[in-house]
C-alpha atoms as a PDB file:
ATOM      1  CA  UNK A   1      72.766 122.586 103.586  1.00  0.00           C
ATOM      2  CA  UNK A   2      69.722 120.536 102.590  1.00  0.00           C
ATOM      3  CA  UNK A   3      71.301 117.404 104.339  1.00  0.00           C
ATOM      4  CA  UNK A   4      71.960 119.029 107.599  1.00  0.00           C
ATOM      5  CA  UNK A   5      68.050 120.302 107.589  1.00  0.00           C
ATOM      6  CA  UNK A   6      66.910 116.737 106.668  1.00  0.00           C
ATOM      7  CA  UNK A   7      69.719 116.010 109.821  1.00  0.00           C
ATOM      8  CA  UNK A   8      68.039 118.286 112.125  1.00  0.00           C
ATOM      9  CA  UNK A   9      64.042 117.146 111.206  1.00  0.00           C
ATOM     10  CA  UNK A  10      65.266 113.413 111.539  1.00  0.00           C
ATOM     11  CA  UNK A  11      66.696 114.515 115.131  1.00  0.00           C
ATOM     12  CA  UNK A  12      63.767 116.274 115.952  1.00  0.00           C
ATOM     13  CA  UNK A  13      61.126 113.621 114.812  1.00  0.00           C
ATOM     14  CA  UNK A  14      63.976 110.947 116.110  1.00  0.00           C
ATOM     15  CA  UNK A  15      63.309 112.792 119.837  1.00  0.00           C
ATOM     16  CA  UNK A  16      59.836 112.988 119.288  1.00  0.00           C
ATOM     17  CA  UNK A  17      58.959 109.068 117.936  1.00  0.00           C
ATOM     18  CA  UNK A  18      61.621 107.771 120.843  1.00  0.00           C
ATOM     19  CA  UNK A  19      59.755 110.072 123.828  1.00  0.00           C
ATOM     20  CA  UNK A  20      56.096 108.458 122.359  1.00  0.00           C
ATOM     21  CA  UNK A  21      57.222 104.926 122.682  1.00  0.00           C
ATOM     22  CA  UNK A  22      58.758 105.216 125.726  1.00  0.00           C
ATOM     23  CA  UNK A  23      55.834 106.674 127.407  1.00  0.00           C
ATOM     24  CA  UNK A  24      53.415 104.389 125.740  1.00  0.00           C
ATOM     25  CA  UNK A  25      56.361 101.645 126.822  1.00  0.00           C
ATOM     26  CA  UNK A  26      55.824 102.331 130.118  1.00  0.00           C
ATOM     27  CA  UNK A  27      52.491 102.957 130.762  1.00  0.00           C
ATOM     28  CA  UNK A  28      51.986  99.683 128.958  1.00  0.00           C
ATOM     29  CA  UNK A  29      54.489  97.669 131.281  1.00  0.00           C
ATOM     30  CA  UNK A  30      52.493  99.779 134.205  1.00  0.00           C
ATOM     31  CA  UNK A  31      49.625  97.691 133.232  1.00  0.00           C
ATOM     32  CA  UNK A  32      51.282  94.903 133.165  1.00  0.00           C
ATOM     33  CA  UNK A  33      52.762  94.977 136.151  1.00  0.00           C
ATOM     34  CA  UNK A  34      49.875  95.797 138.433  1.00  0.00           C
ATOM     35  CA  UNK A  35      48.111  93.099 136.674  1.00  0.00           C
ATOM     36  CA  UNK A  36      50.439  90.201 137.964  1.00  0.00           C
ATOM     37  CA  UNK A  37      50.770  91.938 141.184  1.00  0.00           C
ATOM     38  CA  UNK A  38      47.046  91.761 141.401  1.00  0.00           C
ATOM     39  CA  UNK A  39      47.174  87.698 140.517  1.00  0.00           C
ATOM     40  CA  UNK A  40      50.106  87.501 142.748  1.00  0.00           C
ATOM     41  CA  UNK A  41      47.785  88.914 145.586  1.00  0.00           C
ATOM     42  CA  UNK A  42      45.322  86.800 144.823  1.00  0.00           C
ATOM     43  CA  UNK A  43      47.611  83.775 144.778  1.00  0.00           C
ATOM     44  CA  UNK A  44      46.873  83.210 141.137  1.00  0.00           C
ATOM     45  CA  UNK A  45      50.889  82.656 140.463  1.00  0.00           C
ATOM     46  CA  UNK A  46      53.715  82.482 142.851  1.00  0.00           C
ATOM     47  CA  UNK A  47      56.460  84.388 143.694  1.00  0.00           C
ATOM     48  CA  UNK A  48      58.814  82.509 141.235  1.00  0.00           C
ATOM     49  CA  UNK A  49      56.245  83.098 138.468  1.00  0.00           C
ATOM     50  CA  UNK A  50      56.104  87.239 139.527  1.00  0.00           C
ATOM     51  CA  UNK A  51      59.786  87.248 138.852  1.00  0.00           C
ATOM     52  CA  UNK A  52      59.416  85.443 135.280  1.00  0.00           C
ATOM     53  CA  UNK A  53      56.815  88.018 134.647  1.00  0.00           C
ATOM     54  CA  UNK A  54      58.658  91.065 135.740  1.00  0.00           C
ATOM     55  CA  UNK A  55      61.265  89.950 133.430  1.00  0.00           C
ATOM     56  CA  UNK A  56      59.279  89.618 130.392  1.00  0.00           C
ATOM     57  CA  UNK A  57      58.025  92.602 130.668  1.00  0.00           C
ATOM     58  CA  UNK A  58      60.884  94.310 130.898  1.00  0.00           C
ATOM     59  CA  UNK A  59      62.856  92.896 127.847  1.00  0.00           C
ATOM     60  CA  UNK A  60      59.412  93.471 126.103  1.00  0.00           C
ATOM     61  CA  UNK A  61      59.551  97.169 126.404  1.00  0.00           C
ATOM     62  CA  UNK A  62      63.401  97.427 125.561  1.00  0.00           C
ATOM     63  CA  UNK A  63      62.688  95.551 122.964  1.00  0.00           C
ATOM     64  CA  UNK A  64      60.284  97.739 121.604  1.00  0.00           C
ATOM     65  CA  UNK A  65      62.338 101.400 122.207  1.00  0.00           C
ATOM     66  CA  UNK A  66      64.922  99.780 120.319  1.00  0.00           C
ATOM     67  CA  UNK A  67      62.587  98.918 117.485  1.00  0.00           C
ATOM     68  CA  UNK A  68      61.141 102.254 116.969  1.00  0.00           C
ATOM     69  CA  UNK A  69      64.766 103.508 117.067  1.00  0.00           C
ATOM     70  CA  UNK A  70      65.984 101.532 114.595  1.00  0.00           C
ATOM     71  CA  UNK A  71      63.001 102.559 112.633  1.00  0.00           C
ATOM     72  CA  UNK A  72      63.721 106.200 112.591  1.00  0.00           C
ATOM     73  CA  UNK A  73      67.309 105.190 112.023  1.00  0.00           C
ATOM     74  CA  UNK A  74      66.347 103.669 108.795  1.00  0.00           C
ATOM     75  CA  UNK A  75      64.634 106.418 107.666  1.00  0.00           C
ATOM     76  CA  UNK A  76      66.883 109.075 108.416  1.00  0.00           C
ATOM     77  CA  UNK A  77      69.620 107.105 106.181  1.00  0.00           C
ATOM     78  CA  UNK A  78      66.988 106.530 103.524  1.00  0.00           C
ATOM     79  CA  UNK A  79      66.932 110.489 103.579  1.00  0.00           C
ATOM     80  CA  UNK A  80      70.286 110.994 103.728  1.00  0.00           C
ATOM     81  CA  UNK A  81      71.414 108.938 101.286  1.00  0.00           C
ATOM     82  CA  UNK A  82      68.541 110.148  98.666  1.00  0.00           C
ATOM     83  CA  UNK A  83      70.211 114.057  99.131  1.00  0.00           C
ATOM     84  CA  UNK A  84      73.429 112.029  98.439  1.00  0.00           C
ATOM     85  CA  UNK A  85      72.623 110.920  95.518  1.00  0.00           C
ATOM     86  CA  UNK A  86      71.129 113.569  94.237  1.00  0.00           C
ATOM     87  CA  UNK A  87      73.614 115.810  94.446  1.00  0.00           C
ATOM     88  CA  UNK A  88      76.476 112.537  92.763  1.00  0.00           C
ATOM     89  CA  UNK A  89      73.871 112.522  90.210  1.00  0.00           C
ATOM     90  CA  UNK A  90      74.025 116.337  89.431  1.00  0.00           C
ATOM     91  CA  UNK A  91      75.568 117.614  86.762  1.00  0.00           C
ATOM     92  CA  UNK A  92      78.849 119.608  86.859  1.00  0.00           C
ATOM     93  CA  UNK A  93      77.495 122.773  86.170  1.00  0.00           C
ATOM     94  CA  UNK A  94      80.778 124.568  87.069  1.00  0.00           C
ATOM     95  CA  UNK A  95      82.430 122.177  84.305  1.00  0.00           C
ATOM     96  CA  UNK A  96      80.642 122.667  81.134  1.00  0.00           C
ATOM     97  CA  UNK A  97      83.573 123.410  78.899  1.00  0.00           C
ATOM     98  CA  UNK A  98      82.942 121.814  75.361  1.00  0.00           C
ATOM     99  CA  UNK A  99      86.064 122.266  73.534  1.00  0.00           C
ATOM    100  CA  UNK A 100      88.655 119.712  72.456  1.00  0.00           C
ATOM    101  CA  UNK A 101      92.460 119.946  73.416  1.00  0.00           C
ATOM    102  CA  UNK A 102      94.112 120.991  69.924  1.00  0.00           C
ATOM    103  CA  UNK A 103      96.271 118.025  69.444  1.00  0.00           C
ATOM    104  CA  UNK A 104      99.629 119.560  68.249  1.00  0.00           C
ATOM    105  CA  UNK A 105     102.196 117.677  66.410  1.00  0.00           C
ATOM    106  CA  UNK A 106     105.417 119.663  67.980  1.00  0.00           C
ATOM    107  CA  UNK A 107     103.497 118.607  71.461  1.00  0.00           C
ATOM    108  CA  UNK A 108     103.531 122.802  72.547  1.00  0.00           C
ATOM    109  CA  UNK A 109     101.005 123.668  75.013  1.00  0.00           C
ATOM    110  CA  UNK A 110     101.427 126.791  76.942  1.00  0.00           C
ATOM    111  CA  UNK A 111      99.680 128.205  79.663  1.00  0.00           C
ATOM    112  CA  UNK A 112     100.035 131.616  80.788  1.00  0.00           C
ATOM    113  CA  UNK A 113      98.195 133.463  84.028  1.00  0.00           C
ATOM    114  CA  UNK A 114      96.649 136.647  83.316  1.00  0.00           C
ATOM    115  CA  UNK A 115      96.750 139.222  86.354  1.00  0.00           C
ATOM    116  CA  UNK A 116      94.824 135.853  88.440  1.00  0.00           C
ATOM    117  CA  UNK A 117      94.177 137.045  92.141  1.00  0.00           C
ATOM    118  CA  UNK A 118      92.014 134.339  94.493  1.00  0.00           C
ATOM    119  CA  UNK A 119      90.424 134.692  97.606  1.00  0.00           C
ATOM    120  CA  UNK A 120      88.309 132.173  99.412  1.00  0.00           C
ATOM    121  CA  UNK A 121      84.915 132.530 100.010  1.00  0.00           C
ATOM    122  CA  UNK A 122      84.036 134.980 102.828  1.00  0.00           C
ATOM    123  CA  UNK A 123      88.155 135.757 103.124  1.00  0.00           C
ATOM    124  CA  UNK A 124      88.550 139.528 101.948  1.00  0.00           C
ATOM    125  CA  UNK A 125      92.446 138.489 101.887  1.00  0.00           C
ATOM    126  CA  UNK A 126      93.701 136.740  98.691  1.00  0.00           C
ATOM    127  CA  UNK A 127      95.720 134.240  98.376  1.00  0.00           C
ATOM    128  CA  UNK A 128      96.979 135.384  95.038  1.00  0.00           C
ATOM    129  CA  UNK A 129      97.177 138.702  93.804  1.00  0.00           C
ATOM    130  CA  UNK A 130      97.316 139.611  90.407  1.00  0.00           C
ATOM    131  CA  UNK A 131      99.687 136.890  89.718  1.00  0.00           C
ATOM    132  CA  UNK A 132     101.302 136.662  85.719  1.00  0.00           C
ATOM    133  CA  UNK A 133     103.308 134.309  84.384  1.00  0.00           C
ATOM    134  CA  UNK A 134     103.632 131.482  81.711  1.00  0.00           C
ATOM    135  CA  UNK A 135     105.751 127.986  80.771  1.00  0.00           C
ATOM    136  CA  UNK A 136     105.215 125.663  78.435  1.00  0.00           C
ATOM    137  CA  UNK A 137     104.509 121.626  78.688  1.00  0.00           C
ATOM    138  CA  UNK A 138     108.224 120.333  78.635  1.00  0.00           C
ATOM    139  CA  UNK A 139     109.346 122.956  80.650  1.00  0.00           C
ATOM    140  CA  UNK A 140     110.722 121.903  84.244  1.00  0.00           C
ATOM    141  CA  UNK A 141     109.991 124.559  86.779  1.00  0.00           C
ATOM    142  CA  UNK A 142     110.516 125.213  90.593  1.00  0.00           C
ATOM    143  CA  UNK A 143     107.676 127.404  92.434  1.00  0.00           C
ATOM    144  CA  UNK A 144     109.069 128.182  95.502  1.00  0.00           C
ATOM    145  CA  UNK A 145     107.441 130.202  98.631  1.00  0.00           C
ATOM    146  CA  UNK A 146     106.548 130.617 102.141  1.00  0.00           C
ATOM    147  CA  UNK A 147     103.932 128.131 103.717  1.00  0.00           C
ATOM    148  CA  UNK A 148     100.782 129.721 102.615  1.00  0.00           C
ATOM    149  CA  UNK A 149     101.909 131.631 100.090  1.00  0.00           C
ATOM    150  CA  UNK A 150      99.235 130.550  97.382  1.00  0.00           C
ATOM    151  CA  UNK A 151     101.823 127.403  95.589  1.00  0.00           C
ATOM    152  CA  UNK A 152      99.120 125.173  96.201  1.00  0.00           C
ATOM    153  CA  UNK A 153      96.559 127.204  95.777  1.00  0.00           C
ATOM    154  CA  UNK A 154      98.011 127.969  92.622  1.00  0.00           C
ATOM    155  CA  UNK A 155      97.892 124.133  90.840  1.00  0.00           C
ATOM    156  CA  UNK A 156      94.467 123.691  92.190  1.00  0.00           C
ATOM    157  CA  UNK A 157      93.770 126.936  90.065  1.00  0.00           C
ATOM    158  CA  UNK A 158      95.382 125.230  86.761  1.00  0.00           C
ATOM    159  CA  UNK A 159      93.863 122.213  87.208  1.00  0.00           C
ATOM    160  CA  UNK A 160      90.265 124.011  87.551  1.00  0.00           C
ATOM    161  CA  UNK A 161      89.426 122.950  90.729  1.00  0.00           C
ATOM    162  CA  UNK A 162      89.648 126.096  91.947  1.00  0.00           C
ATOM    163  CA  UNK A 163      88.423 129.145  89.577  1.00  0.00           C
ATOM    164  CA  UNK A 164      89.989 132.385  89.706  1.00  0.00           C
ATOM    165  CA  UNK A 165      88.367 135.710  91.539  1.00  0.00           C
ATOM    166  CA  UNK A 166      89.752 137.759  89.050  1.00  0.00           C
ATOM    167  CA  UNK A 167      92.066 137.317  85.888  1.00  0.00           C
ATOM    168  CA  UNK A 168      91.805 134.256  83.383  1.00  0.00           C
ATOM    169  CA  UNK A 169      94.305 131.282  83.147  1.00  0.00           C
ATOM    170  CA  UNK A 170      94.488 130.265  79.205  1.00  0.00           C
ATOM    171  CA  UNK A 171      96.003 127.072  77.321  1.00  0.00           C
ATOM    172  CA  UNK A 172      97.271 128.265  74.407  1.00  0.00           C
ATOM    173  CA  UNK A 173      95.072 131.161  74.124  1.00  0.00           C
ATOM    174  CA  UNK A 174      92.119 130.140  75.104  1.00  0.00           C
ATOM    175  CA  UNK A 175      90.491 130.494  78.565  1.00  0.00           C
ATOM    176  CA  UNK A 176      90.718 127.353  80.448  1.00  0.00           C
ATOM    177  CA  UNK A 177      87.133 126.641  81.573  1.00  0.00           C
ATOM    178  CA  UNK A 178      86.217 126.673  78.017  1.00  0.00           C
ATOM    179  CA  UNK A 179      87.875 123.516  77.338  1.00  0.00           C
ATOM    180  CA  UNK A 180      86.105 119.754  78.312  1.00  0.00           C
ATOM    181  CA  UNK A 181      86.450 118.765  81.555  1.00  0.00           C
ATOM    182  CA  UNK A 182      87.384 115.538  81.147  1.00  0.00           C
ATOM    183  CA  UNK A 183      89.769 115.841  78.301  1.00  0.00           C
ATOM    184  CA  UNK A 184      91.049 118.402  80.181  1.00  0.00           C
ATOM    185  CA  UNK A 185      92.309 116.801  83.348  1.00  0.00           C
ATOM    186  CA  UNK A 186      94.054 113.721  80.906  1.00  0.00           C
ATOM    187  CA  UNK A 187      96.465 116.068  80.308  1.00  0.00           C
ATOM    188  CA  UNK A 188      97.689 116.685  84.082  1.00  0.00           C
ATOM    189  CA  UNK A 189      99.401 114.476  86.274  1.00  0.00           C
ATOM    190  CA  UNK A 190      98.944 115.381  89.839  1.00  0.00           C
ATOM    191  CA  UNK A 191     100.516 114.734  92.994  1.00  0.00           C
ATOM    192  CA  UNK A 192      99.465 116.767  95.869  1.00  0.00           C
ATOM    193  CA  UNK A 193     100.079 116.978  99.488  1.00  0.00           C
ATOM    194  CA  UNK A 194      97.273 115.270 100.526  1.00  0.00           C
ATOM    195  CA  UNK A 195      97.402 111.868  98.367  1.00  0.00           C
ATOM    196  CA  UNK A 196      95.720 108.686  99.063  1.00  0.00           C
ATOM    197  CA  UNK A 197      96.939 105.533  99.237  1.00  0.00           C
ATOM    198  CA  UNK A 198      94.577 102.754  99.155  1.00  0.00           C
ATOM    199  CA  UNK A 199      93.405  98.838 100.547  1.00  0.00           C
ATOM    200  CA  UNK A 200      94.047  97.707  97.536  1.00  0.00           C
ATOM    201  CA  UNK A 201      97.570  95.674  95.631  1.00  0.00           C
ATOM    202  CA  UNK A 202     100.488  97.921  94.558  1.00  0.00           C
ATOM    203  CA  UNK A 203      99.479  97.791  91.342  1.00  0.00           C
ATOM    204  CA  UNK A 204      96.012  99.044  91.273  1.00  0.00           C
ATOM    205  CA  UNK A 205      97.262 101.979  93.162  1.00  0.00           C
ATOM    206  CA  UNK A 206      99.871 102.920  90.697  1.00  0.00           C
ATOM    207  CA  UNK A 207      97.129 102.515  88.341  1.00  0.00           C
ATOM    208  CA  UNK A 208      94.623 103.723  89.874  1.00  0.00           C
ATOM    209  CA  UNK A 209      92.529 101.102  87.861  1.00  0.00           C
ATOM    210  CA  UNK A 210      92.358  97.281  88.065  1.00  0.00           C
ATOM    211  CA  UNK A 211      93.817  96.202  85.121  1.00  0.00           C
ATOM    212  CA  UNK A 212      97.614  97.349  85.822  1.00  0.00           C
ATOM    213  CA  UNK A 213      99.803  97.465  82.787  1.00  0.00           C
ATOM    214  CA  UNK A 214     102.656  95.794  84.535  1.00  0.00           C
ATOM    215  CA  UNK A 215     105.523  96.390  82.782  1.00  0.00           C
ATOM    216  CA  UNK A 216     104.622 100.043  82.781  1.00  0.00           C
ATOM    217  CA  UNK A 217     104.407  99.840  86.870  1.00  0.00           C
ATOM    218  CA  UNK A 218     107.711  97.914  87.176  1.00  0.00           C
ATOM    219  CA  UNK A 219     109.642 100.615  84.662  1.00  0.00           C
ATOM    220  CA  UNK A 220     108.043 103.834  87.209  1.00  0.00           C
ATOM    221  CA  UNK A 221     108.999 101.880  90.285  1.00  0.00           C
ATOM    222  CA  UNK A 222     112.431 101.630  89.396  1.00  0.00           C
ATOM    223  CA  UNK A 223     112.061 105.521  88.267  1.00  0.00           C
ATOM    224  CA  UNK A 224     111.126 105.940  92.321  1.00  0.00           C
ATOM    225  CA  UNK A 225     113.968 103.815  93.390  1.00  0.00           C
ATOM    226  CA  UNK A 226     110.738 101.469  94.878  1.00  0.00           C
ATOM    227  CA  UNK A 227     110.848  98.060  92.595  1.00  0.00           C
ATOM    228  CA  UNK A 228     113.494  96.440  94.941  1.00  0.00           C
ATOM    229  CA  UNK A 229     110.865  97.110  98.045  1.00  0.00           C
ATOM    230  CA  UNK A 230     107.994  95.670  95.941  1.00  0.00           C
ATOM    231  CA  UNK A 231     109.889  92.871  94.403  1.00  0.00           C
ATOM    232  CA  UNK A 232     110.945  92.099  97.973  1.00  0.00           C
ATOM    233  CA  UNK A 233     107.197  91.619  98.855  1.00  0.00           C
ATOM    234  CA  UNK A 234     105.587  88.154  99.076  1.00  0.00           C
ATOM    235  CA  UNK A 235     103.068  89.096  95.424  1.00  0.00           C
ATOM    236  CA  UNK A 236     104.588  91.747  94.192  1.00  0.00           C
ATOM    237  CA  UNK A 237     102.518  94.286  92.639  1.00  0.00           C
ATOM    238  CA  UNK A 238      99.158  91.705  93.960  1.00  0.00           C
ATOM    239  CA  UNK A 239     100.804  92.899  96.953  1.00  0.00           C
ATOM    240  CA  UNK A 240      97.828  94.086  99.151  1.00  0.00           C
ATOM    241  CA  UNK A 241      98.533  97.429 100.881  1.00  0.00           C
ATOM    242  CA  UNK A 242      97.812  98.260 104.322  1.00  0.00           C
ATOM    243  CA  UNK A 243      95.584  95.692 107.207  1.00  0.00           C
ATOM    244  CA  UNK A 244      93.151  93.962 105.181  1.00  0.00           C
ATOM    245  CA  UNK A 245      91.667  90.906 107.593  1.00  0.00           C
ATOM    246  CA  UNK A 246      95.349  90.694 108.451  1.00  0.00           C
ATOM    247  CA  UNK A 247      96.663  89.743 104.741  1.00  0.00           C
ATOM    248  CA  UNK A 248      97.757  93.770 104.361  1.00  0.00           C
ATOM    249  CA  UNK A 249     101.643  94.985 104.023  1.00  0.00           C
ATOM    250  CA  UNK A 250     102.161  98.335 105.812  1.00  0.00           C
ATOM    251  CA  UNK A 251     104.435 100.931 104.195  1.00  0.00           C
ATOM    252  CA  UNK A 252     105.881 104.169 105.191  1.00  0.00           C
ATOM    253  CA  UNK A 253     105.147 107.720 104.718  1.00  0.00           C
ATOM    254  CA  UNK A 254     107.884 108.047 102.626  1.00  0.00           C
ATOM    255  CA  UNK A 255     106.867 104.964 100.344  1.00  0.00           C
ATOM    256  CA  UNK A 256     103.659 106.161 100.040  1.00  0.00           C
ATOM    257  CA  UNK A 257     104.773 109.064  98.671  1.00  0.00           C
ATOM    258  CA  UNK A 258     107.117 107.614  96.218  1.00  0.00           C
ATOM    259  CA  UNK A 259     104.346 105.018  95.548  1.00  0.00           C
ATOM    260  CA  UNK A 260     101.945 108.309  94.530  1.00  0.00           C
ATOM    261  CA  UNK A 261     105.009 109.580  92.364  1.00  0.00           C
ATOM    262  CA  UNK A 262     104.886 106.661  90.897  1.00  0.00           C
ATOM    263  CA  UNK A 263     101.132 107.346  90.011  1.00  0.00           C
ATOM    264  CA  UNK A 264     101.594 110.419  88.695  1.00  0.00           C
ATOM    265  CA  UNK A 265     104.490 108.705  86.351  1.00  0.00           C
ATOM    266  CA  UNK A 266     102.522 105.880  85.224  1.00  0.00           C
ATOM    267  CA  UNK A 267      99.916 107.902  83.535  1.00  0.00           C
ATOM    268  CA  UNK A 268     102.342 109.386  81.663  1.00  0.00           C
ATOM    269  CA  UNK A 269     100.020 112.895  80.841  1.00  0.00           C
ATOM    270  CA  UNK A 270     102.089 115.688  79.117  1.00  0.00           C
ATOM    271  CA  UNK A 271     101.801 118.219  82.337  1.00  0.00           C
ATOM    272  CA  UNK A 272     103.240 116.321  85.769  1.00  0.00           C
ATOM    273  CA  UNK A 273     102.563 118.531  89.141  1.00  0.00           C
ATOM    274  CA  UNK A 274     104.099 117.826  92.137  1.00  0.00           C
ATOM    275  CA  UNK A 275     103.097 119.627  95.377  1.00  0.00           C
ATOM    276  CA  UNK A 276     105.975 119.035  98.032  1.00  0.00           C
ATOM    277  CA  UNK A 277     106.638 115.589  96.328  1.00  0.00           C
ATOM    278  CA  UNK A 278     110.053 115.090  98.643  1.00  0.00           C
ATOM    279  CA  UNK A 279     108.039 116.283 102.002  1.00  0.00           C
ATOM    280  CA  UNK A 280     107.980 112.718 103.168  1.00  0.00           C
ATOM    281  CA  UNK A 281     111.494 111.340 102.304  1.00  0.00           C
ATOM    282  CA  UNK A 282     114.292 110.828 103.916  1.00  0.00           C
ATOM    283  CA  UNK A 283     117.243 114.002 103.396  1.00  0.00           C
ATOM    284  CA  UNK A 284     119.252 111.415 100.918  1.00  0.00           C
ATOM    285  CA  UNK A 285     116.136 110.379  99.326  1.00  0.00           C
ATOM    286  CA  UNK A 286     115.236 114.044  99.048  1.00  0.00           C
ATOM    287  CA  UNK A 287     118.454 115.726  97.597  1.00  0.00           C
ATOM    288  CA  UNK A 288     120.731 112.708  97.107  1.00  0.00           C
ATOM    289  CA  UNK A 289     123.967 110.897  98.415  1.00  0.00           C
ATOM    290  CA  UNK A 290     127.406 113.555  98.988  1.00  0.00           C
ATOM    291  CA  UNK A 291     128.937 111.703  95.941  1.00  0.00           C
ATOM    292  CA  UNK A 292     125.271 112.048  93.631  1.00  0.00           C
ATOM    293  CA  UNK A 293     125.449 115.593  94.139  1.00  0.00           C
ATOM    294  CA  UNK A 294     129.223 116.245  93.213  1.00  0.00           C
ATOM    295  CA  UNK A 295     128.814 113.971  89.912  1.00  0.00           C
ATOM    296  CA  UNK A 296     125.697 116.136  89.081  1.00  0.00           C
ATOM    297  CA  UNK A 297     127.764 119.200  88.718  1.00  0.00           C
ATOM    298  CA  UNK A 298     125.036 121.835  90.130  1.00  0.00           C
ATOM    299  CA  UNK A 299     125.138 124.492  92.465  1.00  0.00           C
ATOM    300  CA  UNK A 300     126.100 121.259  95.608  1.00  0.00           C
ATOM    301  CA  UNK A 301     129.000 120.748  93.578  1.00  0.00           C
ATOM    302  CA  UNK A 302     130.197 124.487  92.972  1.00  0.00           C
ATOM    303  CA  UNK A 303     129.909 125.590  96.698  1.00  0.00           C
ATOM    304  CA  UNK A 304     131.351 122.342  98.129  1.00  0.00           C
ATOM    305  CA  UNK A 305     134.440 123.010  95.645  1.00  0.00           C
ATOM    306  CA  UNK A 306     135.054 126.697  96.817  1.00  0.00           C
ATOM    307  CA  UNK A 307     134.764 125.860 100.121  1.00  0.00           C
ATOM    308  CA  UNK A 308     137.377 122.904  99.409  1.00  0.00           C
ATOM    309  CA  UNK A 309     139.664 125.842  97.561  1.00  0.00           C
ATOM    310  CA  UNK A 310     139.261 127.708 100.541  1.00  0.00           C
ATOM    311  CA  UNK A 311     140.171 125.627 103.873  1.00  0.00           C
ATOM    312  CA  UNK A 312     143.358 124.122 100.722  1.00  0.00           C
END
């Protein structure tokens, strides 16, 4: 709010500085004017000369506008950029958890949902009402719902940034928010909907850092089914992504999205999210070849064989 008030003085004082100079702009090339028409009269310079004059003049006073524009430009994004960074350079006040993660030898961490309901601000309707329910890291589980039915909304809860409207979500007993941020959010691997891909080589995405543990990145590529595409690429995992000054390799929606898996993998944290992870791929990426599914003996294999019993 305080940067769209310092956005609307600037404008105003912008207006204000821009209407001055151009009045004193022109009365000043008024002046001028009339002055070499009076020489002109008096045959002081010639036509030829008049024209030179006008000309002056005139790139003079644009010359000038555009100075006292630039002016206020500057100091609107000096005051901008102050309000910035003040508020990078505040404190997390919403994050003040102090307690350590209990490091457990038999690696159990459960979380559990207590009656949680959440509504957004000024929304009377909530997203999630009086949700319960509880798994453990190691656990593999499927939330499944309706577009807008809170599964999102949900994860952003866990991972705190989101905080619940009513109810408390606890890791092994304890409330959530009471825990430190930061060691917090090591233990979460996230990949949502609305992941990033960056101008930068394969391997610093995976990493999200610059100094890629390679063999790491190579062993979660091939867990994507990606390494052939990378290896296929003139630097590999130096491999800049995207148009950078025309050196950049574009990739698909769907290998981004295996790319972010691939993220998510490489940090290897204890609790791995994935928000629509397949929404991107192709069906066979998504749920596998005819003959995949029949050697995984599921539910694919079961109905295709009852319907085989039944046209037999």
């Amino acid at each position: 709010m305080e940067g769209f008030n310092i956005y609307l003085q600037m404008g105003k004082l912008n207006g204000k500085f821009i209407g001055s100079i151009e009045g004193i702009n022109q009365f000043a090339a008024g002046v001028a004017y009339l002055l070499v028409g009076m020489k002109a009269l008096n045959g002081m310079i010639d036509i030829g000369n008049v024209i030179l004059y006008a000309g002056v003049i005139s790139q003079t006073v644009n010359c000038i506008t555009e100075f006292g524009s630039q002016v206020i430009s500057f100091q609107f994004s000096a005051e901008y950029l102050s309000v910035f960074d003040e508020f990078i350079q505040s404190p997390a006040m919403d994050y003040d958890g102090t307690l350590p993660i209990e490091k457990r030898d038999d690696g159990q961490y459960e979380f559990e949902f207590h009656d949680v309901s959440f509504a957004y601000p000024d929304c009377e309707t909530k997203v999630l009402n009086h949700v319960s329910l509880k798994f453990n890291i190691g656990e593999k589980m499927a939330l499944v719902g309706k577009n807008g039915a809170g599964k999102t909304t949900l994860v952003k809860l866990l991972c705190r940034l989101y905080e619940p409207t009513e109810g408390t979500i606890t890791l092994n007993g304890i409330d959530i928010w009471k825990y430190n941020y930061a060691e917090y959010t090591r233990a979460f691997s996230v990949v949502f909907q609305d992941f990033a891909m960056f101008s930068l080589p394969v391997g610093e995405n995976i990493a999200a850092s610059s100094k890629v543990d390679e063999e790491r990145a190579w062993e979660v590529l091939d867990q994507v089914e990606l390494s052939g595409r990378v290896r296929a690429m003139k630097d590999g995992l130096k491999t800049q992504l995207y148009n950078n000054n025309g050196a950049g390799v574009d990739i698909s929606g769907g290998e981004a999205q295996r790319l972010a898996i691939a993220r998510a993998l490489y940090k290897d944290a204890p609790f791995v999210i994935l928000d629509e992870p397949t929404a991107a791929l192709d069906p066979i990426a998504e749920i596998g070849t005819h003959d995949t599914l029949l050697a995984g003996n599921g539910i694919y294999a079961e109905l295709y064989r009852t319907q085989a019993q039944y046209y037999a």
